[in-house]
N, C-alpha and C. Protein backbone atom coordinates (compact mmCIF):
# COMPACT_ATOMS: atom_id res chain seq x y z
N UNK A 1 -1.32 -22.95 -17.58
CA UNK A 1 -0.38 -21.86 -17.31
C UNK A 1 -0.60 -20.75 -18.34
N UNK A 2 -0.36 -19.55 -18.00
CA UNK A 2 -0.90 -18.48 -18.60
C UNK A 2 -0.03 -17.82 -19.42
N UNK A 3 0.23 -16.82 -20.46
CA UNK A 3 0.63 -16.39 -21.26
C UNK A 3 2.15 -15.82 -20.42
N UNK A 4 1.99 -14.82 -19.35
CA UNK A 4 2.48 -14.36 -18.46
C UNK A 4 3.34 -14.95 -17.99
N UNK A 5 2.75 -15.71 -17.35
CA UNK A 5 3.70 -16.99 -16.48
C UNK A 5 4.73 -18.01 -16.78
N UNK A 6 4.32 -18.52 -17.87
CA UNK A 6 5.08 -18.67 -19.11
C UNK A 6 6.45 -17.67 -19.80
N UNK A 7 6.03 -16.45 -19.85
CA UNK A 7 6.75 -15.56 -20.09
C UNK A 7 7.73 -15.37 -18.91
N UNK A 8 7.55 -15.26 -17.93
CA UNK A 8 8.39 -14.95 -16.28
C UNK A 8 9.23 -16.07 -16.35
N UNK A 9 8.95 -17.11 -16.76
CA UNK A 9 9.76 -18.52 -16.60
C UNK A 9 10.62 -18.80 -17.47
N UNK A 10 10.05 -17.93 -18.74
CA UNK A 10 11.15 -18.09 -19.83
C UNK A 10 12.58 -17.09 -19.54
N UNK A 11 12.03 -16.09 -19.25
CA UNK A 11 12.62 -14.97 -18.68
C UNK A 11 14.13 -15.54 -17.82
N UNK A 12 13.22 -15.82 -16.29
CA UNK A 12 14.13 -16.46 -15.75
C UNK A 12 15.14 -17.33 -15.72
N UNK A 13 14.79 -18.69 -16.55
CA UNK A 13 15.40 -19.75 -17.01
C UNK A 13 16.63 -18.98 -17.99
N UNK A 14 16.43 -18.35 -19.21
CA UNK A 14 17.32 -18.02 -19.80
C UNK A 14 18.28 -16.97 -19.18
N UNK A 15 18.44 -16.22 -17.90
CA UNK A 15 19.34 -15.90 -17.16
C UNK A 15 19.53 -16.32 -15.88
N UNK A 16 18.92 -17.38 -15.27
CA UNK A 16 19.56 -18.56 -14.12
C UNK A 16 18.88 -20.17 -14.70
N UNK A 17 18.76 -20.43 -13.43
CA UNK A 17 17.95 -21.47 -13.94
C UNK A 17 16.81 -21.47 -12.17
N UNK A 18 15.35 -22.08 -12.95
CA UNK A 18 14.86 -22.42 -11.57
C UNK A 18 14.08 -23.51 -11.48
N UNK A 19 14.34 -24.08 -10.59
CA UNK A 19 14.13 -25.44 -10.17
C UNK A 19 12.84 -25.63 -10.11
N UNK A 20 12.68 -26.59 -9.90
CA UNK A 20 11.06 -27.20 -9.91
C UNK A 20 10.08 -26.73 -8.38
N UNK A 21 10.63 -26.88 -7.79
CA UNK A 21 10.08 -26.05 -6.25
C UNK A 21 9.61 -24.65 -6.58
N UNK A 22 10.96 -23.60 -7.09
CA UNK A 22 10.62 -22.28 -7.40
C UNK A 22 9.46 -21.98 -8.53
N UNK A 23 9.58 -23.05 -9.28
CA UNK A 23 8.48 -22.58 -10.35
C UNK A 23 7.23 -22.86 -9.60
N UNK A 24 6.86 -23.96 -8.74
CA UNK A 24 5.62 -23.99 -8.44
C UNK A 24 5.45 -22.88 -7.01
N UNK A 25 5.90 -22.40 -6.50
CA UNK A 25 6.13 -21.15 -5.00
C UNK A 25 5.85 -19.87 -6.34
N UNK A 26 6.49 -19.56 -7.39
CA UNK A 26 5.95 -18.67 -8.45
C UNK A 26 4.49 -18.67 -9.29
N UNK A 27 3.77 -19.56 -9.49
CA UNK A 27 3.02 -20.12 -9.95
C UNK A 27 1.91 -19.81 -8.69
N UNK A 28 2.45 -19.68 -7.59
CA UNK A 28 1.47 -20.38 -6.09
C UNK A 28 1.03 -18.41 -5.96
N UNK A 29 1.49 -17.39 -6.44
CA UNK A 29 1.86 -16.24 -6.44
C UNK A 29 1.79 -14.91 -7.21
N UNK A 30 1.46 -15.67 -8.80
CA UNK A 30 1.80 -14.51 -9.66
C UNK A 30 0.06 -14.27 -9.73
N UNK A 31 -1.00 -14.95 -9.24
CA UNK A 31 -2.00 -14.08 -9.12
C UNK A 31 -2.22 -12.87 -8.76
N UNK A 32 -1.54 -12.77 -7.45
CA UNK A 32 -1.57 -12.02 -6.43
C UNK A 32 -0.89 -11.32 -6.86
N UNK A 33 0.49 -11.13 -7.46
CA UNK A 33 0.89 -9.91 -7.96
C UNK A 33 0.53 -8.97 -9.11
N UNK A 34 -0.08 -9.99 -9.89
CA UNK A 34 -0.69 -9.19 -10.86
C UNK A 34 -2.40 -8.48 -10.61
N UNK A 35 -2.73 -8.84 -9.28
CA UNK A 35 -3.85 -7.97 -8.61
C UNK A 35 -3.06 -7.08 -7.94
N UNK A 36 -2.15 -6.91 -7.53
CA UNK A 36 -1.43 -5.51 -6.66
C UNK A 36 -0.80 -4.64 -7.72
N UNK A 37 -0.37 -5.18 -8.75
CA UNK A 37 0.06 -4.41 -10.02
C UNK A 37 -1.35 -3.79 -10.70
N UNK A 38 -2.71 -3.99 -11.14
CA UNK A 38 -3.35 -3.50 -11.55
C UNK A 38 -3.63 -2.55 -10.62
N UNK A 39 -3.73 -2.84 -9.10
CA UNK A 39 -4.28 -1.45 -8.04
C UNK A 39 -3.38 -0.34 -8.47
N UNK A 40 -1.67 -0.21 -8.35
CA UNK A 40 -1.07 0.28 -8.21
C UNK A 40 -0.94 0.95 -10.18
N UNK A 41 -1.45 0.19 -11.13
CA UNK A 41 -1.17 1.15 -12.47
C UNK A 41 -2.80 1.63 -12.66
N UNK A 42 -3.78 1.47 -12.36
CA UNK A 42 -4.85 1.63 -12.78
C UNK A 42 -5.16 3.53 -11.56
N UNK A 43 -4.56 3.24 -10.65
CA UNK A 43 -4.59 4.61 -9.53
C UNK A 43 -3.96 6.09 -10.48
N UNK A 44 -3.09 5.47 -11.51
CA UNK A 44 -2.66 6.95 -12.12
C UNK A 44 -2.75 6.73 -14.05
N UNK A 45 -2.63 7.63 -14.46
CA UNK A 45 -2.86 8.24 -15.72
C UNK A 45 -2.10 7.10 -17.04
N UNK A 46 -2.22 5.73 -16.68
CA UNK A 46 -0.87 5.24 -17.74
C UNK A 46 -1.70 4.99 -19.07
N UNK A 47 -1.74 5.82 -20.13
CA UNK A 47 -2.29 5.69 -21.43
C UNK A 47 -2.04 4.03 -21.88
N UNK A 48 -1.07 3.65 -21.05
CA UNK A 48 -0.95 2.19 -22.10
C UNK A 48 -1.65 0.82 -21.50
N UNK A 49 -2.45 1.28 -20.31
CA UNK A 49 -2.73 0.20 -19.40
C UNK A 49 -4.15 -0.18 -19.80
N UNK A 50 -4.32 -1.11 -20.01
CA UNK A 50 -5.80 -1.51 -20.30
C UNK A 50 -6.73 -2.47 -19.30
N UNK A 51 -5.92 -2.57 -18.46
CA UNK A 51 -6.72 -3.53 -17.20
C UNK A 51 -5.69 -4.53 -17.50
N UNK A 52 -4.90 -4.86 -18.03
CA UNK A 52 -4.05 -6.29 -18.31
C UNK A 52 -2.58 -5.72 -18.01
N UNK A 53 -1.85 -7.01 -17.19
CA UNK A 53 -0.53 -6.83 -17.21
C UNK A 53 0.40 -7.30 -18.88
N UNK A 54 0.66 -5.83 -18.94
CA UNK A 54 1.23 -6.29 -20.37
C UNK A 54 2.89 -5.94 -20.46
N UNK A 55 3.44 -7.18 -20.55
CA UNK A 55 5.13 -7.40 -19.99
C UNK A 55 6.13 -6.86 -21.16
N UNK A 56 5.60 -6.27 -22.14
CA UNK A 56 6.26 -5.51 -23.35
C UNK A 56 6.16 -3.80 -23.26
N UNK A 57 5.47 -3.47 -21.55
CA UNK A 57 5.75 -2.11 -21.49
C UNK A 57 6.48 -1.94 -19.75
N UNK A 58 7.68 -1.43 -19.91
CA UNK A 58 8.24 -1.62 -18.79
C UNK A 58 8.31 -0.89 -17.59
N UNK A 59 6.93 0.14 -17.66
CA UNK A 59 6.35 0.50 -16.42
C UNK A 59 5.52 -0.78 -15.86
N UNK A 60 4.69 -0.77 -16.61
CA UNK A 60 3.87 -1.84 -15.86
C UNK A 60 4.26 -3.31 -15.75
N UNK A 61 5.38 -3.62 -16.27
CA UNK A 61 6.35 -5.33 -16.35
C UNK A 61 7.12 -5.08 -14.58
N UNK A 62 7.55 -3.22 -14.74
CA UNK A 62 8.59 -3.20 -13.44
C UNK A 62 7.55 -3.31 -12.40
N UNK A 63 6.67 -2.70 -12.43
CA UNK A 63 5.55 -2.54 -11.24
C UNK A 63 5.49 -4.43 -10.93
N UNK A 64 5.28 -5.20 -11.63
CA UNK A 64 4.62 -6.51 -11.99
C UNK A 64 5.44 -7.18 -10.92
N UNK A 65 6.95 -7.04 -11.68
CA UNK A 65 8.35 -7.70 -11.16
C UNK A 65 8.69 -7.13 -10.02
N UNK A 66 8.47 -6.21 -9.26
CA UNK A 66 8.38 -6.29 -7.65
C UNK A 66 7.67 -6.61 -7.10
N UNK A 67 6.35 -6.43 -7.51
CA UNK A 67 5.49 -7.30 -6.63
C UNK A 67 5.32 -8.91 -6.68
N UNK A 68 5.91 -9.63 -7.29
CA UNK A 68 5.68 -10.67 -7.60
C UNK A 68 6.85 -11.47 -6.62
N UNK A 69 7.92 -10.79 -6.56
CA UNK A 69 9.24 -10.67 -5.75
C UNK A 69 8.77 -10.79 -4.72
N UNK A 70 8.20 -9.27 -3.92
CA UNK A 70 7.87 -8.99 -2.73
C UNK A 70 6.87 -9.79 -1.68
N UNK A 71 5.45 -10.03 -3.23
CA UNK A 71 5.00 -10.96 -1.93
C UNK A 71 5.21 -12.49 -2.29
N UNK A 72 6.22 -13.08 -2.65
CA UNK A 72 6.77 -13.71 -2.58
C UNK A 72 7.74 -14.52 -1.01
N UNK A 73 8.37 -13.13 -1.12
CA UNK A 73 9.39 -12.70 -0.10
C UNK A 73 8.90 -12.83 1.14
N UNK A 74 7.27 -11.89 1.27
CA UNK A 74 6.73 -11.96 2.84
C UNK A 74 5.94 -13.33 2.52
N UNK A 75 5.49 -14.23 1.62
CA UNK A 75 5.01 -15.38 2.07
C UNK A 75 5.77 -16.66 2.35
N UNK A 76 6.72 -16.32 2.00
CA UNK A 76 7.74 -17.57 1.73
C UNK A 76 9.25 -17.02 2.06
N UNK A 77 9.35 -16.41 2.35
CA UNK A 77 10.56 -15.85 2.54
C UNK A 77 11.87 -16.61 2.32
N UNK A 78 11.34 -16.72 0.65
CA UNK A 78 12.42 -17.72 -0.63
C UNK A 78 13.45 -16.46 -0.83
N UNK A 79 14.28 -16.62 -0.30
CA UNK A 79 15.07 -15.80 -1.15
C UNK A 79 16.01 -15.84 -2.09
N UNK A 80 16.57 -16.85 -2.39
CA UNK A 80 17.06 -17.36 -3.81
C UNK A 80 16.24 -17.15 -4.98
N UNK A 81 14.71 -17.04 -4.99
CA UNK A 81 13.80 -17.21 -5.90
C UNK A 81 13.77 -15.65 -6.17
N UNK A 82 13.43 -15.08 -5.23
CA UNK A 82 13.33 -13.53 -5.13
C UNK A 82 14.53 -12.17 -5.43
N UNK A 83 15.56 -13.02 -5.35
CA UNK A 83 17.19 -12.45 -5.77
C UNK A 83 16.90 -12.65 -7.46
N UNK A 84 16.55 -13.59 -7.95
CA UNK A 84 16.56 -14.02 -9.35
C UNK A 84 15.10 -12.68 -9.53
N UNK A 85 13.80 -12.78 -9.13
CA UNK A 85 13.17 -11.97 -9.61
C UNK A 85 13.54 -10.66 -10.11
N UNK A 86 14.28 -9.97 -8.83
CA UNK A 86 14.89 -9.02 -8.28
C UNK A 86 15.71 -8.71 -10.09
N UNK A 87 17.12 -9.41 -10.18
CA UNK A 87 17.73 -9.34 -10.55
C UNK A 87 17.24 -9.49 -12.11
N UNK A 88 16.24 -9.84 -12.68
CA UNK A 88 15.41 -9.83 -14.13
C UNK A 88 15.02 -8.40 -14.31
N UNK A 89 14.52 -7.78 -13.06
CA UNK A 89 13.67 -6.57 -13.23
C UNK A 89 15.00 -5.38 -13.90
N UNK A 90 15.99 -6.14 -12.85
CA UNK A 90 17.19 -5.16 -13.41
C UNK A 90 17.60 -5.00 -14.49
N UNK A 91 17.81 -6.34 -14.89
CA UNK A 91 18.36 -6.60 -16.72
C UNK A 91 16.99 -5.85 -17.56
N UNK A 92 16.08 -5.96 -17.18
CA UNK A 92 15.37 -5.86 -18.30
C UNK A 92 14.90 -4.24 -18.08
N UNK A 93 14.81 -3.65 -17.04
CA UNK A 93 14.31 -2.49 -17.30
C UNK A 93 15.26 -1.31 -15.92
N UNK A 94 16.33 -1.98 -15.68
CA UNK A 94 17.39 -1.16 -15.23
C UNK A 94 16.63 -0.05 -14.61
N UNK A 95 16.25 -0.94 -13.15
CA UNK A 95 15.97 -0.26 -11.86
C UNK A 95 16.26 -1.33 -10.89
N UNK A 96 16.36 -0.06 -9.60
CA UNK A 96 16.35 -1.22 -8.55
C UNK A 96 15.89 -1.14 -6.76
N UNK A 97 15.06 -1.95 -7.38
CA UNK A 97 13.48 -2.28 -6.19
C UNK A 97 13.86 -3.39 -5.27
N UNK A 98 14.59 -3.72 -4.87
CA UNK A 98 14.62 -4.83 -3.80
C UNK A 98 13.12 -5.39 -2.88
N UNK A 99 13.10 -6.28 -3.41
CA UNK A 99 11.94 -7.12 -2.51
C UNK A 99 11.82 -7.07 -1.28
N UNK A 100 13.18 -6.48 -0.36
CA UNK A 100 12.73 -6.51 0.89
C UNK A 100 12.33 -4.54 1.10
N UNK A 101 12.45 -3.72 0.12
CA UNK A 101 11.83 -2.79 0.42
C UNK A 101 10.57 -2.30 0.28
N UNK A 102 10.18 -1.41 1.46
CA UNK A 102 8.21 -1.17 1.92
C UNK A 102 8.12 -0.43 0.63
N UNK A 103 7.75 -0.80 -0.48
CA UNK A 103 7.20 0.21 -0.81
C UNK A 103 5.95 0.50 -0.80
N UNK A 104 4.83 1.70 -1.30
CA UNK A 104 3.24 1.23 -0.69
C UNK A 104 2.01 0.57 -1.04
N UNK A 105 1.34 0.61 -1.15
CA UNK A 105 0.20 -0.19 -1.81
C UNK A 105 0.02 0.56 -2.67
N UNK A 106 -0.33 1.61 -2.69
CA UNK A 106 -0.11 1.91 -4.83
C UNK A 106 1.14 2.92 -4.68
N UNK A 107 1.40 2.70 -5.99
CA UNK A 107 3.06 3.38 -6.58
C UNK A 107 2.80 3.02 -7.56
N UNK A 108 3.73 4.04 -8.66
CA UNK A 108 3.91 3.85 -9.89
C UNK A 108 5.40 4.94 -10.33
N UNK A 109 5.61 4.29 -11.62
CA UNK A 109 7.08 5.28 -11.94
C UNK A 109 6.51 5.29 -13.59
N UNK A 110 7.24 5.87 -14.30
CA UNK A 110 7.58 6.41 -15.86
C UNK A 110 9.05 6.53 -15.97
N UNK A 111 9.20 5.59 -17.10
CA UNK A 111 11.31 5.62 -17.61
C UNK A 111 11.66 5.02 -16.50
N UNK A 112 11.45 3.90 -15.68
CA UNK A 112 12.49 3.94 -14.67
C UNK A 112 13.70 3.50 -14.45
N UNK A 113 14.32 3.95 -15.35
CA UNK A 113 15.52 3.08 -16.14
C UNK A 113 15.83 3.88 -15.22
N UNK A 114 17.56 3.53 -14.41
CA UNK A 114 18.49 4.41 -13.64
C UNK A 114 17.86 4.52 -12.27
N UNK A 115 16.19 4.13 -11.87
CA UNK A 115 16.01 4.48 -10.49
C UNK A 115 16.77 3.40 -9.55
N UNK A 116 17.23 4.43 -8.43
CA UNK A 116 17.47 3.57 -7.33
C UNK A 116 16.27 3.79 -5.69
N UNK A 117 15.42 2.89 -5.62
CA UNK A 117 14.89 3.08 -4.39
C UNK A 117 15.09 2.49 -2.89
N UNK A 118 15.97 2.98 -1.78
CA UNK A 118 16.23 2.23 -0.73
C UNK A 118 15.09 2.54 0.04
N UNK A 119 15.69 1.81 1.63
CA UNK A 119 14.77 1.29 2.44
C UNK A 119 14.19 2.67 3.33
N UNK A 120 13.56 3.79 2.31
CA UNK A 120 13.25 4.76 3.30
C UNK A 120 11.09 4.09 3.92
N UNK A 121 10.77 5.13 4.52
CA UNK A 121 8.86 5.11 4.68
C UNK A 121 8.64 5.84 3.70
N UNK A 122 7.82 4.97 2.80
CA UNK A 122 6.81 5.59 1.76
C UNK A 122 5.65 5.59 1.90
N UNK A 123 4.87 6.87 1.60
CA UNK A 123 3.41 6.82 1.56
C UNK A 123 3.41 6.52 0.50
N UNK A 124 1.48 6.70 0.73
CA UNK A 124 0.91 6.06 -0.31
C UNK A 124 0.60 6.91 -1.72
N UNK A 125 0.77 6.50 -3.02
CA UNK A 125 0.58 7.13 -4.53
C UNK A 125 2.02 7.97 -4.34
N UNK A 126 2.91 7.47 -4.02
CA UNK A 126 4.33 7.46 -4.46
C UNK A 126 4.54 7.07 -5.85
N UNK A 127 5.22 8.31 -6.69
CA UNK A 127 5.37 8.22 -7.82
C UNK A 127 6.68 8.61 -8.15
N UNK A 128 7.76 7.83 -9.24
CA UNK A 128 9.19 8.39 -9.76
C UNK A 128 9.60 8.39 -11.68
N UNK A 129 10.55 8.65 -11.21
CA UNK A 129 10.68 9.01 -13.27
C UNK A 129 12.49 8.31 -12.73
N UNK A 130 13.00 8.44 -14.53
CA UNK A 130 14.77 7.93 -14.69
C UNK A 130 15.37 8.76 -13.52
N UNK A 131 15.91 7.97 -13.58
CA UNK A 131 17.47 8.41 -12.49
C UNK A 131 16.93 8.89 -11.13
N UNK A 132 16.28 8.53 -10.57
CA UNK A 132 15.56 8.98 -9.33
C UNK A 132 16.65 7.92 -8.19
N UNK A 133 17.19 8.86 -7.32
CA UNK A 133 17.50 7.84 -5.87
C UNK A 133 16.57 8.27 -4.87
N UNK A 134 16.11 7.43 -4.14
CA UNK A 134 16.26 7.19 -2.37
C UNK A 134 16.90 6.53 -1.55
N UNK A 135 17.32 7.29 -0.66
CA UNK A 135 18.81 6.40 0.01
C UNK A 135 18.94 6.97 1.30
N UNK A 136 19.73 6.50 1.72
CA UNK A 136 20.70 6.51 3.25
C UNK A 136 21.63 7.07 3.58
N UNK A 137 22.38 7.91 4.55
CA UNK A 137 23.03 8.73 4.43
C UNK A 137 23.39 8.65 6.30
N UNK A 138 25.28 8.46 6.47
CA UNK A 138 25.27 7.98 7.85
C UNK A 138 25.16 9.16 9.05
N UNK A 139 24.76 9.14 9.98
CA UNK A 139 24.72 10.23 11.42
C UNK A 139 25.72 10.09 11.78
N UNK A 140 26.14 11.12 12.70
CA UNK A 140 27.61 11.57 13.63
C UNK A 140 27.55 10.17 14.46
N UNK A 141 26.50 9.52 14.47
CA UNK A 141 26.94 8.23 15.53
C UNK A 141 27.33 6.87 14.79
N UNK A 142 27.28 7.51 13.37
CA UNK A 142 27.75 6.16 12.35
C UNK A 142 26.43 5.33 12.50
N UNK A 143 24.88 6.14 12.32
CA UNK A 143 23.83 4.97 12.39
C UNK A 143 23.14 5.49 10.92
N UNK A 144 22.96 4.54 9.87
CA UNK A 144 22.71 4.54 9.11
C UNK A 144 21.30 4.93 8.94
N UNK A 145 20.78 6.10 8.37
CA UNK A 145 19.02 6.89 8.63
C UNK A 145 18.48 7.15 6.68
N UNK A 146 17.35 6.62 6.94
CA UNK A 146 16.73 7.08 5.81
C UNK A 146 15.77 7.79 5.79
N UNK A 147 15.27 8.31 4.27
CA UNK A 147 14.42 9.21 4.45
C UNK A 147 13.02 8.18 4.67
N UNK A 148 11.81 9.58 5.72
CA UNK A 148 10.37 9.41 5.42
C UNK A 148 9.64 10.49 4.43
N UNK A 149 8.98 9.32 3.83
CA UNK A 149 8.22 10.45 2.54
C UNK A 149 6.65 10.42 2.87
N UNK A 150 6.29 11.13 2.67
CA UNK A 150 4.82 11.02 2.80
C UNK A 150 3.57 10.82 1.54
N UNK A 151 2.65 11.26 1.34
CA UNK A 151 1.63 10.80 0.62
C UNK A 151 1.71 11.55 -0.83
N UNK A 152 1.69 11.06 -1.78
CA UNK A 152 1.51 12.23 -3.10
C UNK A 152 2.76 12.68 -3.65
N UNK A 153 3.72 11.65 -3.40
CA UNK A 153 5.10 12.96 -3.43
C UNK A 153 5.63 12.26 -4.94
N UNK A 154 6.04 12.89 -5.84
CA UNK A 154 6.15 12.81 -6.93
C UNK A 154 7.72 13.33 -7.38
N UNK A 155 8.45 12.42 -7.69
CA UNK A 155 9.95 12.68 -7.99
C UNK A 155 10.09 12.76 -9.21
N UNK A 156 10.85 13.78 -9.76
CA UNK A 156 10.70 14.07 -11.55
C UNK A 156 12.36 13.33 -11.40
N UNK A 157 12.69 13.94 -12.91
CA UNK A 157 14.00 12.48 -13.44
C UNK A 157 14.75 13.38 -12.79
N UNK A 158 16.17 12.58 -11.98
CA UNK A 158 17.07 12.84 -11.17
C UNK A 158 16.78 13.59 -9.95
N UNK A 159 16.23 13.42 -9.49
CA UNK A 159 16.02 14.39 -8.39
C UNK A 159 16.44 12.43 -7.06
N UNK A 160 16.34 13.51 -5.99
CA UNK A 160 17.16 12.48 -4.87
C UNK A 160 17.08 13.03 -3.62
N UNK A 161 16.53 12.11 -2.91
CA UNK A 161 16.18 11.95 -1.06
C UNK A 161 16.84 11.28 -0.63
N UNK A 162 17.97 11.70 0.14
CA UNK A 162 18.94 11.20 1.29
C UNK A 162 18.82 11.29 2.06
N UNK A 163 19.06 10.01 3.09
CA UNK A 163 19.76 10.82 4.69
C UNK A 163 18.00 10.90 5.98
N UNK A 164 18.42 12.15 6.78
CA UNK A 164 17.31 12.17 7.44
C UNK A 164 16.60 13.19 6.89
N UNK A 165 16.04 12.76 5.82
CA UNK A 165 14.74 13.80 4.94
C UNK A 165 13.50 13.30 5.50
N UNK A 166 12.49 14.36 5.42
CA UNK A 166 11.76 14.24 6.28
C UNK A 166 11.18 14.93 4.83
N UNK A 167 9.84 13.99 4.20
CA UNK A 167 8.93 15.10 3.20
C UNK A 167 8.11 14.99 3.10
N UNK A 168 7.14 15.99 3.26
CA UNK A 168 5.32 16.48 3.49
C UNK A 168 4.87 15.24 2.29
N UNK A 169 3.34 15.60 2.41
CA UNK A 169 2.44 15.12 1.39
C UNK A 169 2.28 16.06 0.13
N UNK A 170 2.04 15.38 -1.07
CA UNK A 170 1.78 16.50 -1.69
C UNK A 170 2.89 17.46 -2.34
N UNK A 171 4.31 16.55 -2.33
CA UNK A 171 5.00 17.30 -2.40
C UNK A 171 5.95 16.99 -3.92
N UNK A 172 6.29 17.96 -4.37
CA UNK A 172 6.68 17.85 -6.28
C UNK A 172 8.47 17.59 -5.83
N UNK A 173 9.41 16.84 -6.57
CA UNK A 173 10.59 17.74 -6.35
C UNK A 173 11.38 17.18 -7.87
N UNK A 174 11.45 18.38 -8.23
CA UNK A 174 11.69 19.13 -9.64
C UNK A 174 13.01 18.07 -10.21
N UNK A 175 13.15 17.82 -11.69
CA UNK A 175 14.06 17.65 -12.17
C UNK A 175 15.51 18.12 -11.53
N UNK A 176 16.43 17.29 -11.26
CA UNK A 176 17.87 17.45 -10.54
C UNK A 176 17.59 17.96 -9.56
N UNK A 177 16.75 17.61 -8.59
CA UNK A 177 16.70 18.62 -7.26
C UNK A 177 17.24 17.37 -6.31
N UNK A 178 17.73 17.82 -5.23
CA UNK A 178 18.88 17.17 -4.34
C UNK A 178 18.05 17.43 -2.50
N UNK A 179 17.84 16.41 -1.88
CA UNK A 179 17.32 16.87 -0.66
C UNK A 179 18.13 15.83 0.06
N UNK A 180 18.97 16.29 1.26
CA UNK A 180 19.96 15.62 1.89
C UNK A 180 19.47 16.00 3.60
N UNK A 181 19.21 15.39 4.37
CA UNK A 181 18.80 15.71 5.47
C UNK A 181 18.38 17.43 5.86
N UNK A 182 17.08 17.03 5.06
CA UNK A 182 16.56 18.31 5.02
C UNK A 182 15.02 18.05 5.20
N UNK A 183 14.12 18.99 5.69
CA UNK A 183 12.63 18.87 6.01
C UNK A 183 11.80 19.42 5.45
N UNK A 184 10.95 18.51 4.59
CA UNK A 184 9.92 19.51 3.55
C UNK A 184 9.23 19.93 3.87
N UNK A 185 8.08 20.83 3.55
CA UNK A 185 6.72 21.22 4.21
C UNK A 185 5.47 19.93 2.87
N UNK A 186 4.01 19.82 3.27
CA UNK A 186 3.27 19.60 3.03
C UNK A 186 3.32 20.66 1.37
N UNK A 187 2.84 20.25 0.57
CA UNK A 187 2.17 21.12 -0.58
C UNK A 187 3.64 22.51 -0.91
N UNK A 188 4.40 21.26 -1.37
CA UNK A 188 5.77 22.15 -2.27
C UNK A 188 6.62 21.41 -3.18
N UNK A 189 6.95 22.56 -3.83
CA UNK A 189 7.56 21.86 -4.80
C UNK A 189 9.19 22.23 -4.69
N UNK A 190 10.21 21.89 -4.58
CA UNK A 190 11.58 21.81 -4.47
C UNK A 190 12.54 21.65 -5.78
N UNK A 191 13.46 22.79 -5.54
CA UNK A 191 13.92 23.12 -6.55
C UNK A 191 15.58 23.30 -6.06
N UNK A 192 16.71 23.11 -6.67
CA UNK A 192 17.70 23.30 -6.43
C UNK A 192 18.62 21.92 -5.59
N UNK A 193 19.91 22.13 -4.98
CA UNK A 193 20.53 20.91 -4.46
C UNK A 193 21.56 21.22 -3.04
N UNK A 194 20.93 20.19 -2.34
CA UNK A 194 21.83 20.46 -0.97
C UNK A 194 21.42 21.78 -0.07
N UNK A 195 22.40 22.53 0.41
CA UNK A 195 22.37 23.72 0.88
C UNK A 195 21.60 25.08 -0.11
N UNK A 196 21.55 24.49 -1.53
CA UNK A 196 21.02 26.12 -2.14
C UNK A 196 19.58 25.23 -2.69
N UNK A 197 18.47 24.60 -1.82
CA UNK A 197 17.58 24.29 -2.40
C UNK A 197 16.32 25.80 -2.30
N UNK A 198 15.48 25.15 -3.18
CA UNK A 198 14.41 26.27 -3.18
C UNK A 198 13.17 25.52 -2.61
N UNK A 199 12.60 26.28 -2.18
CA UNK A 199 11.05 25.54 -2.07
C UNK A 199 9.81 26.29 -1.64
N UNK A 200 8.92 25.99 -3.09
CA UNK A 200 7.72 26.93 -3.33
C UNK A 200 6.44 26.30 -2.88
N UNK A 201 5.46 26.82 -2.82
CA UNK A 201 4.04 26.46 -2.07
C UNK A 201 3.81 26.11 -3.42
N UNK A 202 2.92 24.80 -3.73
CA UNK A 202 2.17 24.02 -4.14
C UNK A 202 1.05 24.22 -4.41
N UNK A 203 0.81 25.32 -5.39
CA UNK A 203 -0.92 25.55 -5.56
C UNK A 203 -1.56 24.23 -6.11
């Protein structure tokens, strides 16, 4: 057993406990997540990444701890095991990634202390910073709609996609910027909240 793995178990144990089944379904798994965690930190700029999952920096521990959750989740669809994953990622680096949400084959965040990400469509090289939401927001028919994001889209700290947002590729949206069932273009960057947003072309 590996340095890592070891570490996840200690982790766990000292805020639930897990049984002998879960440790070996974790064990059967954390390969695989720590190959979807290197795709997904090695795709962007992280000065601290060296090819190794290293669980003392909590971009790349959070990246680690959803995927380890997630495909967990679609192979085994343990979910007692995966609530506990879930719920470590929180304590320890106060975000929250639910295992049953898509997120894409590469992603990455910075600070993600305070993010909340729900069940919107994410493309792919989806990137977020602190205090970032994505969320849901109900229709005149009381049907609960989330946003689709597209490829490249990069959320600075606090900024937030509600509702039926609809946003291009390529697209920036600025510190505290607010998009509530609203439609981006391709190659912009968004500025402002709600009804008084701004939004500039993307050189």
């Amino acid at each position: 057993m590996d340095e890592l793995t070891r570490i996840v178990l200690h982790q766990l144990n000292n805020l639930f406990f897990t049984s002998r089944e879960e440790e070996t379904v974790l064990i059967r798994y954390i390969y695989s997540a720590k190959k979807k965690t290197v795709e997904c930190i090695s795709a962007f700029n992280n000065k601290y990444f060296n090819g190794e999952i290293y669980p003392y920096n909590s971009v790349i521990y959070c990246v680690f701890l959803f995927w380890l959750g997630r495909i967990i989740w679609l192979k085994e669809a343990e979910r007692k095991l995966c609530d506990k994953i879930y719920y470590l990622n929180k304590a320890l680096n106060a975000v929250d990634l639910l295992y049953e949400i898509e997120l894409p084959n590469i992603w990455s965040c910075e600070h993600p202390v305070g993010a909340v990400m729900g069940r919107a469509k994410y493309g792919n090289r989806f990137y977020f910073c602190q205090g970032c939401t994505v969320g849901g927001n109900y229709n005149k028919d009381g049907e609960l709609i989330y946003p689709i994001i597209g490829d490249d889209v990069m959320m600075y700290s606090d900024s937030k996609i509600v509702g039926a947002s609809v946003i291009g590729n390529n697209v920036s949206m600025a510190a505290n910027s607010y998009v509530i069932n609203t439609n981006i273009p391709d190659n912009s960057i968004v500025f402002g909240q709600g009804l008084n947003i701004v939004i500039k072309e993307k050189h």
